[in-house]
Protein backbone atom coordinates (compact mmCIF):
# COMPACT_ATOMS: atom_id res chain seq x y z
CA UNK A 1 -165.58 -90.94 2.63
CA UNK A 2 -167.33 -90.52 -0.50
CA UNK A 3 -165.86 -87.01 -1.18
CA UNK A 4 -162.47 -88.47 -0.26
CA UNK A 5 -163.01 -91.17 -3.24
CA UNK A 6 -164.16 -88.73 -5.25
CA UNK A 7 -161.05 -86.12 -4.99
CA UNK A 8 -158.78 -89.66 -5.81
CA UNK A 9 -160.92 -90.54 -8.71
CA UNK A 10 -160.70 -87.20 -10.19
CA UNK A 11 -157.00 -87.09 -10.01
CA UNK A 12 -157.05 -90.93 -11.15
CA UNK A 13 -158.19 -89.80 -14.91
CA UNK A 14 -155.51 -89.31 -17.14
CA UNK A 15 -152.78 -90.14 -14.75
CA UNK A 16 -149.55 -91.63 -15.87
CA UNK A 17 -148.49 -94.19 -13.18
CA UNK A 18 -145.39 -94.96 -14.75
CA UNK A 19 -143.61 -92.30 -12.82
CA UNK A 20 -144.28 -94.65 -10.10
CA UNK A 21 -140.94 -97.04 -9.35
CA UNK A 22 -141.70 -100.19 -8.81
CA UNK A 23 -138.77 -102.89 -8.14
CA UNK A 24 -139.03 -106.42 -9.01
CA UNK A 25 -137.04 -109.93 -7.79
CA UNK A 26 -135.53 -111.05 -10.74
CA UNK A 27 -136.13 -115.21 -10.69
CA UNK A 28 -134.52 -117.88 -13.29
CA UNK A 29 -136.23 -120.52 -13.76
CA UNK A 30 -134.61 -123.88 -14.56
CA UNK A 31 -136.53 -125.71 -16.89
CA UNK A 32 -136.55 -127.85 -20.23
CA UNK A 33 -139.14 -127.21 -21.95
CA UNK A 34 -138.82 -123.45 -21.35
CA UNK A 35 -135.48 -123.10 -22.93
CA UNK A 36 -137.28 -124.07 -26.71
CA UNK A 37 -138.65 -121.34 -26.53
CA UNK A 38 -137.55 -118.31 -28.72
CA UNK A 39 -137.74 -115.48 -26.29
CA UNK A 40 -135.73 -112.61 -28.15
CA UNK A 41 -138.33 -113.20 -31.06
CA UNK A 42 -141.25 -110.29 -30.48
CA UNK A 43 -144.37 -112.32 -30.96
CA UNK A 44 -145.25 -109.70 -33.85
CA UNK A 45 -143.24 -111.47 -36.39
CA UNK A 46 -144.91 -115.22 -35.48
CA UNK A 47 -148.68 -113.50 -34.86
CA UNK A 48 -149.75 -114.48 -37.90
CA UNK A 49 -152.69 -117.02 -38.11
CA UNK A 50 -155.24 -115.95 -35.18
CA UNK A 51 -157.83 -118.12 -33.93
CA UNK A 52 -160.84 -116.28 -31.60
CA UNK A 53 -162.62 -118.43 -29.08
CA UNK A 54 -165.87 -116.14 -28.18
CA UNK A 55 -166.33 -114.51 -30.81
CA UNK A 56 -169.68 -112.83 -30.79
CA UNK A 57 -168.97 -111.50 -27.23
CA UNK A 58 -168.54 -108.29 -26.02
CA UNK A 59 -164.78 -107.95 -26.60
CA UNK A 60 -164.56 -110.62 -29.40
CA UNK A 61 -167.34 -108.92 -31.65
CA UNK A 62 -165.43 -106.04 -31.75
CA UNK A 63 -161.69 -107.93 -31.57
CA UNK A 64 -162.49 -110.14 -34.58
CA UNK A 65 -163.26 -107.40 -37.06
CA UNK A 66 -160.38 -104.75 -35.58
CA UNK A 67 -157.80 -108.04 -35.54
CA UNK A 68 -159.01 -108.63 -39.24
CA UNK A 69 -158.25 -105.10 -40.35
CA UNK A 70 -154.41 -105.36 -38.66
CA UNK A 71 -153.50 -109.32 -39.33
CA UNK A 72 -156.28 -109.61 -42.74
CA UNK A 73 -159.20 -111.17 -42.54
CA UNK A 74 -158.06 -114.67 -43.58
CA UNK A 75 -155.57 -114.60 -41.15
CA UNK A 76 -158.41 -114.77 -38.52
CA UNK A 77 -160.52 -117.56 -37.31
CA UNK A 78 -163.49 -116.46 -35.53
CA UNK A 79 -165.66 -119.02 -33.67
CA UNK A 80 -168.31 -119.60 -30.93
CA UNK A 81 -170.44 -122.09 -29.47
CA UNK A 82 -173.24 -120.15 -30.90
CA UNK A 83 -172.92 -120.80 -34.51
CA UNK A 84 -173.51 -119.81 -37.21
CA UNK A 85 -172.25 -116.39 -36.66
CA UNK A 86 -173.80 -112.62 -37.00
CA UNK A 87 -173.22 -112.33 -40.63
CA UNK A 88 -171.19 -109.19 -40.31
CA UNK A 89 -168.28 -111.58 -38.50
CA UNK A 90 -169.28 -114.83 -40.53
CA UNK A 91 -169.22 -113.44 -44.09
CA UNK A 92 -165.87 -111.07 -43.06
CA UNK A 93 -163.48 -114.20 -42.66
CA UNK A 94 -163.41 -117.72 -42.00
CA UNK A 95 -165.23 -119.05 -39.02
CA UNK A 96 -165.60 -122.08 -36.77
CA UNK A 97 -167.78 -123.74 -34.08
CA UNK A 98 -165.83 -124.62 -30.91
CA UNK A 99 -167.62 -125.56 -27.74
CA UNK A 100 -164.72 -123.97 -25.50
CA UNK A 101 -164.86 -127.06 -23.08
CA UNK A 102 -164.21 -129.85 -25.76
CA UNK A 103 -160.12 -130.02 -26.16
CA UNK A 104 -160.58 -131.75 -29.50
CA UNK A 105 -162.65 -129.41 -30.97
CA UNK A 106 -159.86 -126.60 -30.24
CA UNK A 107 -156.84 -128.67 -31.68
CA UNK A 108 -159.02 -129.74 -34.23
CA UNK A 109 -159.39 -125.75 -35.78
CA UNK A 110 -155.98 -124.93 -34.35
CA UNK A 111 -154.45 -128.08 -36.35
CA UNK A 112 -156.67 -127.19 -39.37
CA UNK A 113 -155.97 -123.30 -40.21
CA UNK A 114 -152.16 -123.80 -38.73
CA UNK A 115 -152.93 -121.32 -35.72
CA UNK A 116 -149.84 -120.03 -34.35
CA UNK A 117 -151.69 -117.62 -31.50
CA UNK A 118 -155.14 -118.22 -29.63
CA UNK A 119 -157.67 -115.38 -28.08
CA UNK A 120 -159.72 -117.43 -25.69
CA UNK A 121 -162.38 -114.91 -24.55
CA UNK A 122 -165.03 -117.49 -23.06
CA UNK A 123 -166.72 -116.99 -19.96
CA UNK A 124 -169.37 -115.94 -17.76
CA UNK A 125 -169.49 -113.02 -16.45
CA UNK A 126 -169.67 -112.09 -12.44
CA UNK A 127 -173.37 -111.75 -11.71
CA UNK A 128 -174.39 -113.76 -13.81
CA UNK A 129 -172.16 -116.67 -12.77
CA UNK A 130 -173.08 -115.97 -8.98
CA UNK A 131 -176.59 -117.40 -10.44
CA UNK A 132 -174.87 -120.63 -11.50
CA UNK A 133 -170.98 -121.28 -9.89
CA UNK A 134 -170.53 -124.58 -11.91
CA UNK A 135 -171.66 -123.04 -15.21
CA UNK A 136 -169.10 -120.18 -14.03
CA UNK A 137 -166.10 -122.54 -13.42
CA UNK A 138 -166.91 -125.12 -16.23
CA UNK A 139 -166.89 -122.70 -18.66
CA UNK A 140 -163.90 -120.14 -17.51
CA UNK A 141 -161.86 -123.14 -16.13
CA UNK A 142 -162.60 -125.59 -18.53
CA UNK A 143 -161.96 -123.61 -21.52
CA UNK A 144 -158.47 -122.77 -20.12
CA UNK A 145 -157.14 -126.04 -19.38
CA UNK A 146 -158.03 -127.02 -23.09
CA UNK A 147 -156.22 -124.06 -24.28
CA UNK A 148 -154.13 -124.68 -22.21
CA UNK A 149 -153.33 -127.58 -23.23
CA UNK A 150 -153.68 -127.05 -27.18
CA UNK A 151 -151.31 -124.88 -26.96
CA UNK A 152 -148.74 -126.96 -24.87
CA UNK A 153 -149.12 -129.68 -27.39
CA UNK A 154 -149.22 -127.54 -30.80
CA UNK A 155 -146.94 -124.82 -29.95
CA UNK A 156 -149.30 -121.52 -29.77
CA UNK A 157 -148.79 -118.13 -28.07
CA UNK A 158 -152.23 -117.71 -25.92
CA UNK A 159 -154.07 -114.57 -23.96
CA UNK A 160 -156.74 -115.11 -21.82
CA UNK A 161 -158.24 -111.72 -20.23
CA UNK A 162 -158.33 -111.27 -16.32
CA UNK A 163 -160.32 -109.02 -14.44
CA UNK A 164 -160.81 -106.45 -11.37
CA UNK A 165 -163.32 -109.38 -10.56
CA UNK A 166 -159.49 -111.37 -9.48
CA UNK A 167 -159.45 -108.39 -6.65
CA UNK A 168 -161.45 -108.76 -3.41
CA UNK A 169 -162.58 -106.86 0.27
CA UNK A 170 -158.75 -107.22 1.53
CA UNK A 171 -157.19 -106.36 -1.56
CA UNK A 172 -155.63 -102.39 -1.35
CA UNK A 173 -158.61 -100.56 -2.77
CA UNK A 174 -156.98 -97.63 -3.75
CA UNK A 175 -153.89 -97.40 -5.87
CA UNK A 176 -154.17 -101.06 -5.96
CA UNK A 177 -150.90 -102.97 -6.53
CA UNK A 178 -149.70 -105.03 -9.44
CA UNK A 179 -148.75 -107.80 -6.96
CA UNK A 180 -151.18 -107.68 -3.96
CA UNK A 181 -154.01 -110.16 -2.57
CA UNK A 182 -155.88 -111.71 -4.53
CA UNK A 183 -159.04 -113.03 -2.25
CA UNK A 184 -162.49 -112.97 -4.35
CA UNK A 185 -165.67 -113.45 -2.86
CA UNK A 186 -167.11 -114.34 -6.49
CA UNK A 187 -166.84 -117.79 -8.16
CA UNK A 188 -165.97 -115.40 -11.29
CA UNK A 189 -162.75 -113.89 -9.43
CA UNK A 190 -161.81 -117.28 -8.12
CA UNK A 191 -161.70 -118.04 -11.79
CA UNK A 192 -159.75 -115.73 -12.66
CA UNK A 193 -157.24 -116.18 -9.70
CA UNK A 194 -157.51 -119.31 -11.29
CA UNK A 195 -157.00 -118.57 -14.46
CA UNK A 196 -153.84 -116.20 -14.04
CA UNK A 197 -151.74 -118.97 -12.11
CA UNK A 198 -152.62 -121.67 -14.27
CA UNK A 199 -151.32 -119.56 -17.12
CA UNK A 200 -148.07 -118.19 -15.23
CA UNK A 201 -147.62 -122.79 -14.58
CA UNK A 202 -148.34 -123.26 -17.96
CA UNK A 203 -145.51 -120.38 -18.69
CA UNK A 204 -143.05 -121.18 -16.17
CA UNK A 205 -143.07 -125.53 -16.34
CA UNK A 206 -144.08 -125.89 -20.45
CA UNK A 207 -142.63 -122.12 -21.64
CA UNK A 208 -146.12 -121.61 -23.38
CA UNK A 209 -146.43 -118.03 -24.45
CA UNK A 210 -149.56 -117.14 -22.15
CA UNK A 211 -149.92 -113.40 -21.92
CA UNK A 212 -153.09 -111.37 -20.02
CA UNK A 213 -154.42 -108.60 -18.71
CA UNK A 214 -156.65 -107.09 -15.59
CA UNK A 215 -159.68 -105.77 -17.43
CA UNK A 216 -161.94 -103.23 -15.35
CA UNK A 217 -165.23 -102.46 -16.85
CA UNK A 218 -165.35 -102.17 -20.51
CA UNK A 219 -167.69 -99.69 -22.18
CA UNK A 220 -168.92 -100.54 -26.00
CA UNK A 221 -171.00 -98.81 -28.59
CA UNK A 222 -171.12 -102.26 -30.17
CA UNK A 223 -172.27 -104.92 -27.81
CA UNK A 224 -174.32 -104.86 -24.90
CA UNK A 225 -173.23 -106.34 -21.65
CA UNK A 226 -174.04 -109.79 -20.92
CA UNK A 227 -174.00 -110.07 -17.06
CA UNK A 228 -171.07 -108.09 -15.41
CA UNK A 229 -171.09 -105.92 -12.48
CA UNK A 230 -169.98 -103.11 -14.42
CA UNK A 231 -172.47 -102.81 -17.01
CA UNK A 232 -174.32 -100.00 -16.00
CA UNK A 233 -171.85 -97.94 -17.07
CA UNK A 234 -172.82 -99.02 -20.45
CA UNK A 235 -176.65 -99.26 -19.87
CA UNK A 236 -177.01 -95.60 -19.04
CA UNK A 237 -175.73 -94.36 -22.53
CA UNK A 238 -178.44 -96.28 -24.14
CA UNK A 239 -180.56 -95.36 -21.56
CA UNK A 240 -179.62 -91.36 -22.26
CA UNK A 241 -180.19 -91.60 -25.80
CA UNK A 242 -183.33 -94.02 -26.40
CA UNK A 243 -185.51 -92.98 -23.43
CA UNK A 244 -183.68 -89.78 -21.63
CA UNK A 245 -183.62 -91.07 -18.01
CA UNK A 246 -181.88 -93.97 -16.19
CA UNK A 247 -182.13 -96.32 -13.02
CA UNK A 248 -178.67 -97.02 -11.78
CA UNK A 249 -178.25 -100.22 -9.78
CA UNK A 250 -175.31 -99.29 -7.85
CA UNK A 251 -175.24 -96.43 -4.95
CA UNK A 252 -173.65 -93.05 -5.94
CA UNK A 253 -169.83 -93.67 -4.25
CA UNK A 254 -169.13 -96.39 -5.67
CA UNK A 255 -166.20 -96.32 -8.15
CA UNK A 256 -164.38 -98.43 -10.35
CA UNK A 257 -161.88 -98.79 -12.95
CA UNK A 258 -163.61 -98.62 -16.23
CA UNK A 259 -162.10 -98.62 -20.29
CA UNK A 260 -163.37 -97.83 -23.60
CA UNK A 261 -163.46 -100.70 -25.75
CA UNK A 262 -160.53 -99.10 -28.49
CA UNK A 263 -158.60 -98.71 -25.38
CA UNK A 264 -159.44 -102.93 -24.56
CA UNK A 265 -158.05 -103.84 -28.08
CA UNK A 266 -155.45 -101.47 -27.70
CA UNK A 267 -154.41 -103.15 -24.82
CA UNK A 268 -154.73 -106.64 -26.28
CA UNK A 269 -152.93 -105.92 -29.29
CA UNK A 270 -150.26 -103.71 -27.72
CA UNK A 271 -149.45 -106.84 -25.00
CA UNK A 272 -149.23 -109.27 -27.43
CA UNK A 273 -146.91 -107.36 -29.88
CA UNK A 274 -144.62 -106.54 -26.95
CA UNK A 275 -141.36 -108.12 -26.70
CA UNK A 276 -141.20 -111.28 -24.46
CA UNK A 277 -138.14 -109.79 -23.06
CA UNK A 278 -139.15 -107.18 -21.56
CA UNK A 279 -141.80 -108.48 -19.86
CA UNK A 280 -141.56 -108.90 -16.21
CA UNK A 281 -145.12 -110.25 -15.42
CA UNK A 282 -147.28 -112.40 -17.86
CA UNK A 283 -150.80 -113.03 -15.95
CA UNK A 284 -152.17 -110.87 -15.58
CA UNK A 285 -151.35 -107.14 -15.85
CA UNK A 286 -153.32 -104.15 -14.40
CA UNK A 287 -154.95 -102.11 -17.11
CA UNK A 288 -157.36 -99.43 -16.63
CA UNK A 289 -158.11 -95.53 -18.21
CA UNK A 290 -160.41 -94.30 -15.93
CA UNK A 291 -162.21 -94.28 -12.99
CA UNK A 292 -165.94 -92.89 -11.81
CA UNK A 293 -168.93 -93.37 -9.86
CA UNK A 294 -172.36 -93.45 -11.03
CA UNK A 295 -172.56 -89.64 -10.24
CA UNK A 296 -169.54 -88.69 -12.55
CA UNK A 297 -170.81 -90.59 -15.54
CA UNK A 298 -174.25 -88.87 -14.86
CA UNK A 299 -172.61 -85.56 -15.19
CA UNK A 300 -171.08 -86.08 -17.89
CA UNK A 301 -173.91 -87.23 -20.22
CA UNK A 302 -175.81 -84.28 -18.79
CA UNK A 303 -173.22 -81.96 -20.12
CA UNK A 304 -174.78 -83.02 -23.46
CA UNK A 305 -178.47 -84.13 -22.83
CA UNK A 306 -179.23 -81.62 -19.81
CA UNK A 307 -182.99 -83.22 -19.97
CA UNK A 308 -181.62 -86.93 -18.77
CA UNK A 309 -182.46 -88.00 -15.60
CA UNK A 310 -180.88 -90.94 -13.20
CA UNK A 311 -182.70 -92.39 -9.71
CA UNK A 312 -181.23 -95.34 -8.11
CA UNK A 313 -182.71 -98.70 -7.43
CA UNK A 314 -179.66 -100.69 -5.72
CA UNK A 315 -179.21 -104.57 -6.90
CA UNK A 316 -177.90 -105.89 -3.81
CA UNK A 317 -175.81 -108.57 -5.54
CA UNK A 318 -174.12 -106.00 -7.92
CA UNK A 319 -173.41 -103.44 -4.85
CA UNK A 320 -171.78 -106.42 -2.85
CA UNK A 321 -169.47 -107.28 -5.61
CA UNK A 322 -168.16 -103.80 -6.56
CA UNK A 323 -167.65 -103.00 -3.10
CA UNK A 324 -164.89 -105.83 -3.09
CA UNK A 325 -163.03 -104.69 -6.43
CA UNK A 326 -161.04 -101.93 -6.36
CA UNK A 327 -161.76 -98.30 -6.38
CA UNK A 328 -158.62 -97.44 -8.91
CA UNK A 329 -156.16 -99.68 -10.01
CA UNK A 330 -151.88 -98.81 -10.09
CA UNK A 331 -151.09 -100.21 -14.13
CA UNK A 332 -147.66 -98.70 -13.75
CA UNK A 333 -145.87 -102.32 -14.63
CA UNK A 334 -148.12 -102.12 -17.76
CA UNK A 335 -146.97 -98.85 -18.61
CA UNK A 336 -143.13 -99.33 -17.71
CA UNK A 337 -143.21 -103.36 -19.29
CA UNK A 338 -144.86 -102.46 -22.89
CA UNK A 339 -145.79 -99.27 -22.90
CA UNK A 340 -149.60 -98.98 -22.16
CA UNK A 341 -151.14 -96.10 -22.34
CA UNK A 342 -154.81 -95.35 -23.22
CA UNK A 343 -156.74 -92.87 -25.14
CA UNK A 344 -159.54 -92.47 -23.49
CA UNK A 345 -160.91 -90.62 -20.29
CA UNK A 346 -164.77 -89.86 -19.18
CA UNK A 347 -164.87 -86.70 -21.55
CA UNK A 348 -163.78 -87.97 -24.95
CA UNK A 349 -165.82 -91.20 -23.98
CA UNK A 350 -168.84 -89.76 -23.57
CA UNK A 351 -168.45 -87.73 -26.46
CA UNK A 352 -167.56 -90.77 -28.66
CA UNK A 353 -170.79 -92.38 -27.22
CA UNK A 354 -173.37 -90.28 -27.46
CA UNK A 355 -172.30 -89.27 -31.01
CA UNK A 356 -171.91 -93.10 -32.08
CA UNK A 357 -175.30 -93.95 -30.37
CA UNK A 358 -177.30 -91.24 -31.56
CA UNK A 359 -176.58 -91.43 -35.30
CA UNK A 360 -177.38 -95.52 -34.45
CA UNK A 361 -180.83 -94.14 -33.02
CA UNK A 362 -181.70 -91.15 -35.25
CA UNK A 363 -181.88 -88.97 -32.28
């Protein structure tokens, strides 16, 4: 079985699913609200005052400053509940507190700087949440509905990410569908189930411009993980660098859709540029640029540090939760409805990485 997953995998990297047809039911929906709306207008031209819930967070550390260089840095608003900021995204732009769960203190920034499009990146990621479900739902629920809601009542575009954590055991593993089911075993996939109807509602009965995407695991040279199933795959360049050897809490097998963070923002910015139109789907979209096992990865570093070492030490938790999310994902709507495509596979990664984290290092 594993050689079977492997021989997919392989074949997964690099692959352009848009040759793929896919045919979609064509609905019109009959509703006021929707209809004041601008949808010929590509959200480019309105994207213009940015406001970043969760900003010193794996994406939105690296988001803020990238979304800064594209839209100028006074043009985005970076906050947290953690505040102040890291002075590298404090002193770079203004910034905010915003406790993600308080409505007012949203529409209070939003109504301030004149936001016209909101980033709301807060949550808690899978393992991690298992530890505490309410924390888990409070925070990626709660923080929703107020955006949600914000932007219902002020007018803004918003994106909230999804994830391969919105997948569970019954859902196609390989290959898997756009539009398949959707039964998590985690309170953070049921949040995100959650989360992606809520915002499809909030589209379909107010015409709010929500937008999002599937995430798989994200790999950084920036941040480091904060709780998330996949985040070996970012512990074991550190790991490869700093010490030379690495104890991987998932069994060799097990694969999953994975993404360089340039590819993430890529995504992000490349969605939310694209013209309403055109889009087919809102929330949430498959997106992924690779996919590997812990064995892969492993190879790959040793290509360049043939010293580094890996055993395995299997986190029960972890293991049960990957083996419910997908092995590869199909992000052929992506592809065909804006144009995704990333830059990215294992081998220019790893490359990337090890050259970004050694300089960091001095090794």
């Amino acid at each position: 079985m594993e050689q079977t997953k492997k021989i997919v995998s392989d074949k997964m990297i690099g692959t352009d699913f848009s040759k793929k047809k896919l045919k979609y039911k064509k609905i019109n929906f009959v509703i006021l609200q929707a209809k004041k709306v601008k949808t010929t207008i590509n959200l480019s031209t309105i994207m213009k005052k940015i406001l970043i819930i969760g900003a010193s967070g794996q994406i939105g550390s690296e988001l803020t400053p990238a979304f800064r260089k594209i839209y100028g840095s006074d043009n985005v608003i970076a906050s947290d509940c953690v505040y102040p900021l890291r002075p590298e995204l404090a002193e770079a732009g203004p910034s905010e507190k915003i406790d993600a769960t308080k409505q007012e203190e949203i529409a209070a920034v939003v109504k301030k700087y004149n936001i016209d499009t909101i980033f709301n990146l807060a949550a808690i990621l899978s393992a991690k949440a298992e530890l505490n479900p309410m924390l888990g739902w409070n925070i990626g629920i709660g923080s929703l509905l107020n955006c949600l809601e914000v932007s219902r009542e002020l007018g803004t575009a918003l994106f909230t990410p999804s994830s391969i954590g919105a997948f569970g055991p019954e859902t196609p593993h390989d290959g898997t569908p756009q539009d398949t089911i959707q039964r998590p075993k985690t309170i953070y996939g049921v949040t995100k189930v959650t989360g992606e109807l809520l915002s499809d509602y909030y589209h379909k009965r107010f015409g709010v411009d929500t937008r999002s995407v599937r995430f798989p695991g994200i790999i950084s040279n920036v941040t480091l993980p904060g709780g998330g199933t996949t985040d070996y795959a970012v512990e074991i360049y550190y790991a490869a660098v700093k010490e030379g050897k690495f104890t991987c809490p998932l069994e060799a097998g097990t694969f999953m859709d994975m993404m360089y963070m340039p590819d993430a923002i890529k995504a992000i910015v490349d969605l939310m540029e694209a013209d309403p139109t055109k889009l087919v789907h809102r929330n949430s979209f498959n997106v992924t640029a690779m996919s590997f096992d812990p064995e892969m990865i492993y190879a790959e570093i040793k290509k360049h540090i043939p010293s580094f070492t890996m055993t395995y030490d299997v986190d029960p938790l972890k293991q049960g939760i990957a083996n419910s999310w997908p092995n590869y994902m199909d992000d052929s709507a992506a592809r065909k409805e804006w144009n995704w495509k990333p830059t990215y596979n294992l081998e220019t990664m790893t490359i990337d990485m090890l050259k970004v984290l050694k300089e960091r290092f001095n090794k």
